[in-house]
Protein backbone atom coordinates (compact mmCIF):
# COMPACT_ATOMS: atom_id res chain seq x y z
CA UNK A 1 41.18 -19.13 -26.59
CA UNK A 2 38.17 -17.41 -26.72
CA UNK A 3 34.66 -18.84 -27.91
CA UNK A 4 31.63 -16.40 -28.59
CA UNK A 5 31.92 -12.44 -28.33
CA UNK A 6 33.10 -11.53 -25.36
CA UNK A 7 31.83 -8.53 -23.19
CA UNK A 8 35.25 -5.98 -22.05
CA UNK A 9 33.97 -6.56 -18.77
CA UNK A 10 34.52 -10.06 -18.30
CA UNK A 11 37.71 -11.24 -15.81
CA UNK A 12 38.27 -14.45 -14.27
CA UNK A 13 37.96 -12.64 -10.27
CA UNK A 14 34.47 -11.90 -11.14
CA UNK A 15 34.37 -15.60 -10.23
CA UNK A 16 34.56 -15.80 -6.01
CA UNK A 17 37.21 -18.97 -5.92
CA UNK A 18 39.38 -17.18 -8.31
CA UNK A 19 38.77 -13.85 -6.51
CA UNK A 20 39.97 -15.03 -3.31
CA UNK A 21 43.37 -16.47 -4.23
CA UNK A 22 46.50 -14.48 -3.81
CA UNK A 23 48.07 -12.89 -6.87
CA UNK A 24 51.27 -15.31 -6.36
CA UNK A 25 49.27 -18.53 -6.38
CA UNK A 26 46.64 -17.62 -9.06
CA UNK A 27 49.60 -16.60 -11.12
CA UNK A 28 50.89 -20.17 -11.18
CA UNK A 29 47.78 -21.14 -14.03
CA UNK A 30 45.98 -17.60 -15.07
CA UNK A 31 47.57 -18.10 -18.25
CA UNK A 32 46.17 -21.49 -18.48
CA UNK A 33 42.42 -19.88 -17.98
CA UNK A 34 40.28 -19.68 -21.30
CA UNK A 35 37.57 -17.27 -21.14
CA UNK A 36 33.98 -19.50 -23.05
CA UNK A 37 30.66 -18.45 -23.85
CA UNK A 38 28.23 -20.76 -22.62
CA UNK A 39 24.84 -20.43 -24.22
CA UNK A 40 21.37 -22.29 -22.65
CA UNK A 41 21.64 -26.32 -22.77
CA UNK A 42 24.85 -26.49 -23.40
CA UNK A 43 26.12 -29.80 -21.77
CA UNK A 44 29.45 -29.88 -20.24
CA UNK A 45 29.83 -33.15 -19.34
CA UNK A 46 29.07 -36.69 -20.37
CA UNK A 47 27.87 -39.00 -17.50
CA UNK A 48 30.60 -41.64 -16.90
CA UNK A 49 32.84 -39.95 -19.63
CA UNK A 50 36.35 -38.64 -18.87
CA UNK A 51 35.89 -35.23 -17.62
CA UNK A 52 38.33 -33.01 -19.18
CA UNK A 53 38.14 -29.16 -17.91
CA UNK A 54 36.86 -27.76 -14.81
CA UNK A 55 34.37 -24.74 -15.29
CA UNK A 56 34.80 -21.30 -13.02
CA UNK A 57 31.39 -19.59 -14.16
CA UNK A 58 31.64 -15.22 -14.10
CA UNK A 59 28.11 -15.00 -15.53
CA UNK A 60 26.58 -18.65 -16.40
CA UNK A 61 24.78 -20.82 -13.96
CA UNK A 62 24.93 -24.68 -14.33
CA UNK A 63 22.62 -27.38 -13.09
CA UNK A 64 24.21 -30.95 -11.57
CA UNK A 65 21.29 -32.89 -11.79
CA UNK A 66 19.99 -36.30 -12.89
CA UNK A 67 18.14 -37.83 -15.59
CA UNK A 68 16.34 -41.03 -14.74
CA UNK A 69 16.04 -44.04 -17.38
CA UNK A 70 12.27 -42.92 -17.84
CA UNK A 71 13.53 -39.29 -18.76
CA UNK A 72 12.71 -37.59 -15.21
CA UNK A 73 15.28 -34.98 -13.47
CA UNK A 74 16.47 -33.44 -10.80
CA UNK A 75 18.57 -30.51 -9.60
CA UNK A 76 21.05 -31.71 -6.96
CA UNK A 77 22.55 -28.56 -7.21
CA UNK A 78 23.31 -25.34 -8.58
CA UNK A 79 26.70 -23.23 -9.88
CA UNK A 80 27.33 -19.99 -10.39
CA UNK A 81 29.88 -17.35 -9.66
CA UNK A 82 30.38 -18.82 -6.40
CA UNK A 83 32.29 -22.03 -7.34
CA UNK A 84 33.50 -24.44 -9.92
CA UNK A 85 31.40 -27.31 -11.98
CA UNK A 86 34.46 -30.22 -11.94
CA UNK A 87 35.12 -31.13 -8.55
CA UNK A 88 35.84 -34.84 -9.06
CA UNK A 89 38.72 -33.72 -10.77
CA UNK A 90 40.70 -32.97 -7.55
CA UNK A 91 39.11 -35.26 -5.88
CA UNK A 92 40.13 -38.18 -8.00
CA UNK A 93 37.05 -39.37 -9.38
CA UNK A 94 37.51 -38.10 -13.07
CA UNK A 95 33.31 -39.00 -14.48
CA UNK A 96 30.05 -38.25 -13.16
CA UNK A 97 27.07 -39.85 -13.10
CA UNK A 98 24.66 -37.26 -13.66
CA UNK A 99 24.93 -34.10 -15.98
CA UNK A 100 25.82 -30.45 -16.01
CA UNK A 101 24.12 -28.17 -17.99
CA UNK A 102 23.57 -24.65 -18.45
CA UNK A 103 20.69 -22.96 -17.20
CA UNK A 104 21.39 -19.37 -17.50
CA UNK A 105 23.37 -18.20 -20.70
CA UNK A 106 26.95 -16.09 -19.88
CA UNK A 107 30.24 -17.24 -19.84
CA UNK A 108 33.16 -19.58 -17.47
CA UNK A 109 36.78 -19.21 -17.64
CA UNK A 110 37.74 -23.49 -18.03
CA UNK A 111 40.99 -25.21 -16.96
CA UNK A 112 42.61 -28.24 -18.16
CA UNK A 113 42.32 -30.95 -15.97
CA UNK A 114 45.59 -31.65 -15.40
CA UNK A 115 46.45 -27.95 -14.68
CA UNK A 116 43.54 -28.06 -11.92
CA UNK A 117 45.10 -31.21 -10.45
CA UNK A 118 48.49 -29.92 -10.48
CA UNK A 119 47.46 -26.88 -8.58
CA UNK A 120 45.55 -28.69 -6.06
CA UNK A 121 48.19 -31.39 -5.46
CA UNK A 122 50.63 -28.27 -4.99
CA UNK A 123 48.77 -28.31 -1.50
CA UNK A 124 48.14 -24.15 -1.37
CA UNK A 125 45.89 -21.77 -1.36
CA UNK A 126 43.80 -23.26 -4.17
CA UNK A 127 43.68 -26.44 -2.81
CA UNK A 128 42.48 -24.80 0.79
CA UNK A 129 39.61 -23.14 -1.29
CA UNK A 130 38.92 -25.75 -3.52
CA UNK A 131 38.24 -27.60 -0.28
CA UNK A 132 36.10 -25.38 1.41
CA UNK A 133 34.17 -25.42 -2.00
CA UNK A 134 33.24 -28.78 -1.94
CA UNK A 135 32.05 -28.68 1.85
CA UNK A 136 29.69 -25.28 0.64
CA UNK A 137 28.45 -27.79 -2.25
CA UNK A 138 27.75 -30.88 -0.25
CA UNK A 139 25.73 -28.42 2.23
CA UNK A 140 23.44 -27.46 -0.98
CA UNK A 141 23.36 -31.22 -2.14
CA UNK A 142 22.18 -31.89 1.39
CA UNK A 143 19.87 -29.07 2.06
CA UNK A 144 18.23 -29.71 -1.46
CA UNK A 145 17.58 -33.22 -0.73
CA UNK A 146 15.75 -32.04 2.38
CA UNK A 147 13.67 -29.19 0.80
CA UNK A 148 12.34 -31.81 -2.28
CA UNK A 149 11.02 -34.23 0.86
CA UNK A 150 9.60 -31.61 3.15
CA UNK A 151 8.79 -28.21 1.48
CA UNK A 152 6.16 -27.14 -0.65
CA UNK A 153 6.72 -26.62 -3.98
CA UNK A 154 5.98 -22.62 -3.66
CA UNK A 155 9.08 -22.79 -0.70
CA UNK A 156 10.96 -24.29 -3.26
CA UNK A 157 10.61 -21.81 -6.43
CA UNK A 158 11.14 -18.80 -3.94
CA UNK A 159 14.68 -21.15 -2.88
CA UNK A 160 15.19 -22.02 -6.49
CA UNK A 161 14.40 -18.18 -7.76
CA UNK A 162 16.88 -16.87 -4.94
CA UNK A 163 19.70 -18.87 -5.87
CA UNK A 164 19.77 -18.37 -9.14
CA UNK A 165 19.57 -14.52 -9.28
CA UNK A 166 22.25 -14.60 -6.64
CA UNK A 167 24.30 -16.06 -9.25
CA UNK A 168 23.44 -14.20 -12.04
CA UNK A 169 23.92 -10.62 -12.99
CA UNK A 170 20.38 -9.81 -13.22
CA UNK A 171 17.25 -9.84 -12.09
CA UNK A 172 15.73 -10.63 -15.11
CA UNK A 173 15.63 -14.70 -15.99
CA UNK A 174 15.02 -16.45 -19.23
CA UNK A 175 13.66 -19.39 -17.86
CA UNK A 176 10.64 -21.48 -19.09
CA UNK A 177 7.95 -23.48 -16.44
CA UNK A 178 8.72 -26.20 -17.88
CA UNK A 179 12.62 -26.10 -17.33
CA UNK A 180 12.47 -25.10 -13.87
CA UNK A 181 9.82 -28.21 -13.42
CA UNK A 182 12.30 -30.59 -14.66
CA UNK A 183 15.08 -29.28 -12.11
CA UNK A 184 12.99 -29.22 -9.34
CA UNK A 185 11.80 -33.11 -10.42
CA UNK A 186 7.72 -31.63 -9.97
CA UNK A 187 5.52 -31.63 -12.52
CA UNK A 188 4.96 -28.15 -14.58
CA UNK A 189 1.34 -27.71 -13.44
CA UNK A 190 2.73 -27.25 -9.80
CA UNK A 191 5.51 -25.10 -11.24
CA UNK A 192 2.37 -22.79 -12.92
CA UNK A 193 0.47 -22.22 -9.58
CA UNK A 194 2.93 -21.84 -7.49
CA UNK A 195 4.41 -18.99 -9.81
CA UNK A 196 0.96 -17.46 -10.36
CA UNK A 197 0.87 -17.21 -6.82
CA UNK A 198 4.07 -15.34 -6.46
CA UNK A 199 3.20 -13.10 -9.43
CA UNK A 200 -0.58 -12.05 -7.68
CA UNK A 201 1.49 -11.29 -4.80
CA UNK A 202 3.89 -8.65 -6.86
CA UNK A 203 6.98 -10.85 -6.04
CA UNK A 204 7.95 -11.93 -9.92
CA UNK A 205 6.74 -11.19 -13.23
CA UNK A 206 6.66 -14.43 -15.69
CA UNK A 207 5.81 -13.63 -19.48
CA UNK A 208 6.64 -15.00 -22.21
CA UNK A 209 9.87 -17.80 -20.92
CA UNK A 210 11.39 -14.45 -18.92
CA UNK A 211 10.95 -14.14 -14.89
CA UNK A 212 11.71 -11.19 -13.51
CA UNK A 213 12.07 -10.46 -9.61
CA UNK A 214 10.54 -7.55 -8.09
CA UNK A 215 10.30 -8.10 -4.46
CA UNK A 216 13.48 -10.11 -3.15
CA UNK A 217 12.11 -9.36 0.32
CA UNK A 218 9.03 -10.96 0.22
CA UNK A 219 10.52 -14.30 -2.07
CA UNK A 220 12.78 -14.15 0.74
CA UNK A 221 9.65 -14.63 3.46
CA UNK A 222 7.90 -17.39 1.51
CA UNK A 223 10.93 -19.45 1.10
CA UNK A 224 12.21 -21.76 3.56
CA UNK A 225 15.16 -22.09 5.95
CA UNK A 226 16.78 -23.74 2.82
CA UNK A 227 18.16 -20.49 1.08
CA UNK A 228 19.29 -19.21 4.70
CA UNK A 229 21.53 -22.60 5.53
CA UNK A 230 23.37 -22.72 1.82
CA UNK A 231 23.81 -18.99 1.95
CA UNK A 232 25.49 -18.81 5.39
CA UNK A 233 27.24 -22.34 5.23
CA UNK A 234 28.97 -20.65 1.94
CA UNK A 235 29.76 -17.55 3.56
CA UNK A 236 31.60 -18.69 6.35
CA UNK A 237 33.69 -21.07 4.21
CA UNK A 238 34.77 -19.00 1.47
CA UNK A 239 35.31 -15.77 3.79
CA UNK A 240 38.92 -14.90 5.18
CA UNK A 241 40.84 -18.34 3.30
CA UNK A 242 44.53 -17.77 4.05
């Protein structure tokens, strides 16, 4: 099943956990993979509903965050390419208390959830990866706990900025102040400096909701150790899986 057009180019290895499974074990559900279009604010899950598909993005990014009662968020993390949105479905947890939504427009292959558990009870490849997943996500969960206590807000746009283009297949970001305020749980006015501060240097361009990169190199100097640690903790997990 296929929702939304659908670009030629799109394959389910363009998505890292996918890419790195064998052709004998991902042939047990590639059939079972439906390629989706996933447009900006689409919600994918319900918090404290039955979750019923696990999300491999090839071109979206999603945010986990939380909403408070009084209406205030916060990214705990971010996924893209890299990984899955979904993980307490092999873990056993089934619901979520906070939401998942997309960020950045493109498109996931999804899985049923009882394919997803079958695979990962089958005790292979998938469930070594799947593994190594979660410990790469509970480093960014961890790390971006850390960087909202002790970083500046400018440290964390440059982290934010870098992770998400990372993900995506552009450079290029339609992407309001006021969104990225609300993931990063600061208020918009901080959001507005610190990116005016970045575009005097030559680092980004922001007009009109679209941010565009232009120096990687030097969002890369103003950021903080944060980007490095997720980066490299994901790296050496999700390299060489036998």
């Amino acid at each position: 099943m296929t929702t939304g057009s659908v670009p030629q180019a799109q394959h389910f290895r363009q998505n890292h956990l996918l890419a790195a499974l064998a052709e004998r074990d991902i042939g047990y559900f590639s059939t079972e993979l439906e390629l989706m279009s996933l447009p900006l604010g689409k919600s994918l899950y319900v918090p404290g509903e039955q979750m019923q598909h696990a999300y491999f993005p090839t071109t979206a990014v999603v945010s986990l965050h939380y909403v408070t009662d009084t209406g205030a968020a916060a990214e705990s993390a971010g996924v893209g390419n890299e990984g899955l949105v979904g993980v307490p479905l092999y873990l056993g947890g089934n619901t979520i208390p906070s939401s998942a939504v997309v960020h950045t427009a493109g498109h996931a292959y999804r899985l049923d959830r009882r394919v997803l558990k079958n695979e990962f009870d089958r005790a292979g490849q998938m469930q070594r990866v799947l593994l190594r997943y979660t410990q790469a996500l509970i480093t960014q969960i961890t790390q971006a706990s850390a960087c909202y206590r002790h970083h500046s807000i400018e440290q964390q746009l440059c982290r934010w900025l870098l992770l998400t283009i990372d993900r995506a297949p552009m450079s290029e970001l339609v992407m309001t102040q006021e969104l990225i305020a609300n993931l990063l749980g600061v208020r918009r006015e901080g959001i507005t400096s610190a990116a005016g501060k970045l575009q005097e240097a030559g680092y980004i361009r922001y007009r009109r909701g679209h941010i565009a990169v232009l120096n990687r190199g030097g969002l890369e100097k103003h950021t903080c150790e944060c980007y490095g640690v997720v980066k490299k903790e994901l790296f050496r997990l999700l390299n060489n899986i036998d």
